[in-house]
N, C-alpha and C. Protein backbone atom coordinates (compact mmCIF):
# COMPACT_ATOMS: atom_id res chain seq x y z
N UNK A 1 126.06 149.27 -27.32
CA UNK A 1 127.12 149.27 -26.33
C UNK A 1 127.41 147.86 -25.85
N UNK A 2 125.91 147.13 -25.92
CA UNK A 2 126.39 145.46 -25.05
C UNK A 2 127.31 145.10 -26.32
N UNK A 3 127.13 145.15 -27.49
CA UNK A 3 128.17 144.59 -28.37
C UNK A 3 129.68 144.89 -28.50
N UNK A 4 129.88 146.29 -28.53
CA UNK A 4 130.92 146.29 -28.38
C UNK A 4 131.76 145.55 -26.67
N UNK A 5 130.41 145.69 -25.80
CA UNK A 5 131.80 144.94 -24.54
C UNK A 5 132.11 143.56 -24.67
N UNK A 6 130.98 142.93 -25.35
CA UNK A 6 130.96 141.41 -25.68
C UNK A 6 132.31 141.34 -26.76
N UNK A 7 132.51 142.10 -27.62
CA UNK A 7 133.34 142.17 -28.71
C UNK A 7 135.28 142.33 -27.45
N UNK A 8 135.28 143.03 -26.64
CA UNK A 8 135.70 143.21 -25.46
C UNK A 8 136.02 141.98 -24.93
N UNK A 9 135.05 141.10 -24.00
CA UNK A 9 135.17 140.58 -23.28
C UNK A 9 135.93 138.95 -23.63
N UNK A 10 135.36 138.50 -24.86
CA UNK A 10 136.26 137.37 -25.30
C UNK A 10 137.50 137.03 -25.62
N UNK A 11 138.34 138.36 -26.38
CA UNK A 11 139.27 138.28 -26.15
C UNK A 11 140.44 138.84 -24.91
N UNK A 12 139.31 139.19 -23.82
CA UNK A 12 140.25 139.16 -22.72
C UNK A 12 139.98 138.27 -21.52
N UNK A 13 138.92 137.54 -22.03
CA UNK A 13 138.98 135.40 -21.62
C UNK A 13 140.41 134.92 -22.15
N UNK A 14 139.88 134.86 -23.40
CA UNK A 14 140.97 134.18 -24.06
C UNK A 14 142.16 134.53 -23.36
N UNK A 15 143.02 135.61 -23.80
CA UNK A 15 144.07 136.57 -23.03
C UNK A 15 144.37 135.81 -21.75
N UNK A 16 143.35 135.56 -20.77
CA UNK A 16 143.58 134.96 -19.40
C UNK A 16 143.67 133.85 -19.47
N UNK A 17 142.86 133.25 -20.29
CA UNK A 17 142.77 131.25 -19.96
C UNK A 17 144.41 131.28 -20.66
N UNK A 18 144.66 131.48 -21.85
CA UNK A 18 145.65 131.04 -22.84
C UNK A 18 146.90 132.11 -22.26
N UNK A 19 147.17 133.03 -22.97
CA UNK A 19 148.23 133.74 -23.13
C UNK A 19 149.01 134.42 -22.02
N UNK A 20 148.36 134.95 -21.06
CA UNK A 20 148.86 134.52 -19.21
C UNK A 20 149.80 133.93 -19.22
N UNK A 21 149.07 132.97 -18.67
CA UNK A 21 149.49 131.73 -18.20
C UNK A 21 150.78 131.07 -18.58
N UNK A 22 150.65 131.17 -20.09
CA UNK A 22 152.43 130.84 -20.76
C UNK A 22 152.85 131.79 -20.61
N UNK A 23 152.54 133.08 -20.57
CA UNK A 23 153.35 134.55 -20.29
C UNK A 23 154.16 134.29 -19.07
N UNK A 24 153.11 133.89 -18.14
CA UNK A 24 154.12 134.03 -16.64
C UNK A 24 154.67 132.36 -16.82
N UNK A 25 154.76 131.56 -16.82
CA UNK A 25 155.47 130.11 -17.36
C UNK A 25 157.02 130.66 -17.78
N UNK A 26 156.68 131.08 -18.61
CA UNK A 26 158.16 131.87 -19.52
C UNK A 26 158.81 132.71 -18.86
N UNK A 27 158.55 133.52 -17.99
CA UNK A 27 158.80 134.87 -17.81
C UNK A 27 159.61 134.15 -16.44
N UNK A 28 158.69 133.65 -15.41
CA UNK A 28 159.66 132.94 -14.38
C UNK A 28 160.63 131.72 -14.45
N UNK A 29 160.61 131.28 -15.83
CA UNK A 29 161.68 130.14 -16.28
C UNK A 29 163.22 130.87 -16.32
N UNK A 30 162.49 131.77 -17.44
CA UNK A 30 164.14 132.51 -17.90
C UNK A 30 164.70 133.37 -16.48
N UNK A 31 163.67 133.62 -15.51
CA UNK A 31 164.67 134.61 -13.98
C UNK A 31 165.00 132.94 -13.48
N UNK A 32 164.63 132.16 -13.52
CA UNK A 32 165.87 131.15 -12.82
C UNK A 32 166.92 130.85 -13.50
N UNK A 33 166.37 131.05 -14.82
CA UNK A 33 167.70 130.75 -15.46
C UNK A 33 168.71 131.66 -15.20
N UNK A 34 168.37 133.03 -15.27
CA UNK A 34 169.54 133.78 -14.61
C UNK A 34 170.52 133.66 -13.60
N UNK A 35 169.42 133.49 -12.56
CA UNK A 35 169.73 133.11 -10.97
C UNK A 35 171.03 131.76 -11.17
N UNK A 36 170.44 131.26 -12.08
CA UNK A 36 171.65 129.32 -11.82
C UNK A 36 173.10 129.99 -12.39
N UNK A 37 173.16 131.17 -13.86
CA UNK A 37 174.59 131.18 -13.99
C UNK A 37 175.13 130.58 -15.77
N UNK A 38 176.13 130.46 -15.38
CA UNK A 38 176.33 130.00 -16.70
C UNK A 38 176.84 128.46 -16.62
N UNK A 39 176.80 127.58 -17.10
CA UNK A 39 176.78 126.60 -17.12
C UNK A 39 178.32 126.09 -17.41
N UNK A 40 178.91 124.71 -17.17
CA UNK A 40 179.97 124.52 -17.73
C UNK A 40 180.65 124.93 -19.11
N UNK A 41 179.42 124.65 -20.01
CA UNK A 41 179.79 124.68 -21.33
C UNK A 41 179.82 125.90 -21.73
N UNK A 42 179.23 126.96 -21.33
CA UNK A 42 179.30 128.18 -21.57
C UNK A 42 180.14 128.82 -20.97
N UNK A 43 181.14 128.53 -19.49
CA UNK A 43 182.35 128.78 -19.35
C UNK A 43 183.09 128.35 -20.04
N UNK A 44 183.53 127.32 -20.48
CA UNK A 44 184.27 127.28 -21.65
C UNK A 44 184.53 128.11 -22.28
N UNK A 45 183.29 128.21 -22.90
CA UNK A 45 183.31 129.15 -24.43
C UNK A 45 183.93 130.29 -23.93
N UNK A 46 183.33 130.49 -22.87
CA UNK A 46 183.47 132.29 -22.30
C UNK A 46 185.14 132.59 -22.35
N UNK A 47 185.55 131.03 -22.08
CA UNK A 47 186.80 131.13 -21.67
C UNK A 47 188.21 131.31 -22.85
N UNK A 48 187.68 130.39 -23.29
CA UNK A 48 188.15 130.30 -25.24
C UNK A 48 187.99 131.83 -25.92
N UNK A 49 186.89 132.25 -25.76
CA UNK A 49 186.72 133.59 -26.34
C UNK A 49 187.55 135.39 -26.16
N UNK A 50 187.65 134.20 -24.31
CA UNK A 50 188.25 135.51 -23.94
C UNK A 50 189.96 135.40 -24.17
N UNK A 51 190.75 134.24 -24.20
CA UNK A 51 192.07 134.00 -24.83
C UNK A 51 191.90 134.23 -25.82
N UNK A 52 190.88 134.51 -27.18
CA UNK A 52 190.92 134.58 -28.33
C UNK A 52 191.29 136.23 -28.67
N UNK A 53 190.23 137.28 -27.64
CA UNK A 53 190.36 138.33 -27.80
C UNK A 53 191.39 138.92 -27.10
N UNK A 54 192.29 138.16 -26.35
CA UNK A 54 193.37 138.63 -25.60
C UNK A 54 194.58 138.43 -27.00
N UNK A 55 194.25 137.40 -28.12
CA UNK A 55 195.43 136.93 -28.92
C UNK A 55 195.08 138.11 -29.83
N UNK A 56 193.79 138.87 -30.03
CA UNK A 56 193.74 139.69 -31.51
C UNK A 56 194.39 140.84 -30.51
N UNK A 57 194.29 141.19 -29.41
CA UNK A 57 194.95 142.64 -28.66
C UNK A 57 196.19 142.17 -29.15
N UNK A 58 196.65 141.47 -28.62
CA UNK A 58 198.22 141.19 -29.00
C UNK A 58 198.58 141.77 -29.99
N UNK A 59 197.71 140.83 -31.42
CA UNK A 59 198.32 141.55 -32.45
C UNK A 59 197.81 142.76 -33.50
N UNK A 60 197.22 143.33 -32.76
CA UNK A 60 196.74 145.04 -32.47
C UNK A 60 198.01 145.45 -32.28
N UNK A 61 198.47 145.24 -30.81
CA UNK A 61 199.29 145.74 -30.29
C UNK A 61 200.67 145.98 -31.52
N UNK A 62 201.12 144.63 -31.99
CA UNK A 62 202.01 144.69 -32.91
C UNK A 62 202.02 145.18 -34.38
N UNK A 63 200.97 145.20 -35.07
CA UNK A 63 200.39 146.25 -35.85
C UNK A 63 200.57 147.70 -35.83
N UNK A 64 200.33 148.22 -34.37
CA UNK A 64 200.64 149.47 -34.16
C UNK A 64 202.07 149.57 -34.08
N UNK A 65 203.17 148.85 -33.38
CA UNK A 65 204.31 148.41 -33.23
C UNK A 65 204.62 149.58 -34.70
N UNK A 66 204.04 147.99 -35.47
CA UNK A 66 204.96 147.99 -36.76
C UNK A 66 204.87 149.36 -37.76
N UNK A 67 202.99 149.71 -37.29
CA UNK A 67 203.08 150.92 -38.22
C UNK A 67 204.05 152.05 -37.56
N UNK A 68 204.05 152.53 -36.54
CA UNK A 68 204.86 153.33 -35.67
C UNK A 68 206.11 153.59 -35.96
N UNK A 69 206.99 152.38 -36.68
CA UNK A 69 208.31 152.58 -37.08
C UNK A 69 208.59 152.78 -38.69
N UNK A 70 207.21 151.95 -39.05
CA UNK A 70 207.32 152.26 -40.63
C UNK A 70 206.75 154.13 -40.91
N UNK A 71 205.59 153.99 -40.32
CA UNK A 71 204.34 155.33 -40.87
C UNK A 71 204.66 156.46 -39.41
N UNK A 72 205.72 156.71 -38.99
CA UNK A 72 205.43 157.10 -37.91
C UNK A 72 204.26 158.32 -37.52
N UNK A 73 203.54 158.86 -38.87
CA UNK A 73 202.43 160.11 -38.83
C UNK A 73 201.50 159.44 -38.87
N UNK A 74 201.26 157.68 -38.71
CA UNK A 74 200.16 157.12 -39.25
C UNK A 74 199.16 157.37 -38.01
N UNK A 75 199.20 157.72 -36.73
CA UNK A 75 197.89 158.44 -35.93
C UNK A 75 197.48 159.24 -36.18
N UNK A 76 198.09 160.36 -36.74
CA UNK A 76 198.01 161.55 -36.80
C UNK A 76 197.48 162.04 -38.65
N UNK A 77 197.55 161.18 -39.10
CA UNK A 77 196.99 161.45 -40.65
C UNK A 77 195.44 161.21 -40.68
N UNK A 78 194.45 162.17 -40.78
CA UNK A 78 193.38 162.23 -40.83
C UNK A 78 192.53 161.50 -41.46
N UNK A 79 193.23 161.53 -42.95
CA UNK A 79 192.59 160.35 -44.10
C UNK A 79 192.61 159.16 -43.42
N UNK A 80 193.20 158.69 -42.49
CA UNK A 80 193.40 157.15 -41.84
C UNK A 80 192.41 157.01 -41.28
N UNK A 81 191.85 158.66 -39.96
CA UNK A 81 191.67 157.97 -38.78
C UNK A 81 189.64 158.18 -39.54
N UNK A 82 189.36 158.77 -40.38
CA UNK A 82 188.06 158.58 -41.11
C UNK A 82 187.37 160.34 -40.52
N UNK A 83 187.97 160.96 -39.84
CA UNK A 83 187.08 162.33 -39.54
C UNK A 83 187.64 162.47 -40.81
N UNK A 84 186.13 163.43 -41.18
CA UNK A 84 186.49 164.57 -42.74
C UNK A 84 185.69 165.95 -42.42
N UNK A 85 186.02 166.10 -40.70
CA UNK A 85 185.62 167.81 -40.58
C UNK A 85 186.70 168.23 -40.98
């Protein structure tokens, strides 16, 4: 029995001296990082990304436009919309 707790007990030294320690290091780095936000440069992006996905709605939007006058059954045709109950 003493062997197996000895077999036990070292690696939950180790565990404490080592792996802790950077556990909580890490763990309270990244909640401040939360807390601060996003940074300039990542508004940017955020910002770019989100005019980008406002330009593909657009031409969503006109896509449907166009099928609407060409396909006007094209919602309504099953083979399109991918159900095959």
């Amino acid at each position: 029995m003493s062997m197996l707790a000895g077999l036990l007990v070292i690696p939950a030294i180790l565990f404490v001296l080592f792996v802790a320690p950077i556990w909580l290091f890490l763990h309270y780095r990244s909640g401040r990082q939360v807390e601060q936000g996003l940074s300039d440069q990542e508004r940017a992006r955020l910002k770019a990304l989100l005019a980008q996905a406002e330009l593909l709605q657009e031409r969503v939007h006109t896509l449907e436009r166009l099928l609407d006058v060409e396909v006007p059954e094209w919602r309504d045709d099953e083979s399109l919309s991918g159900d095959k109950s």
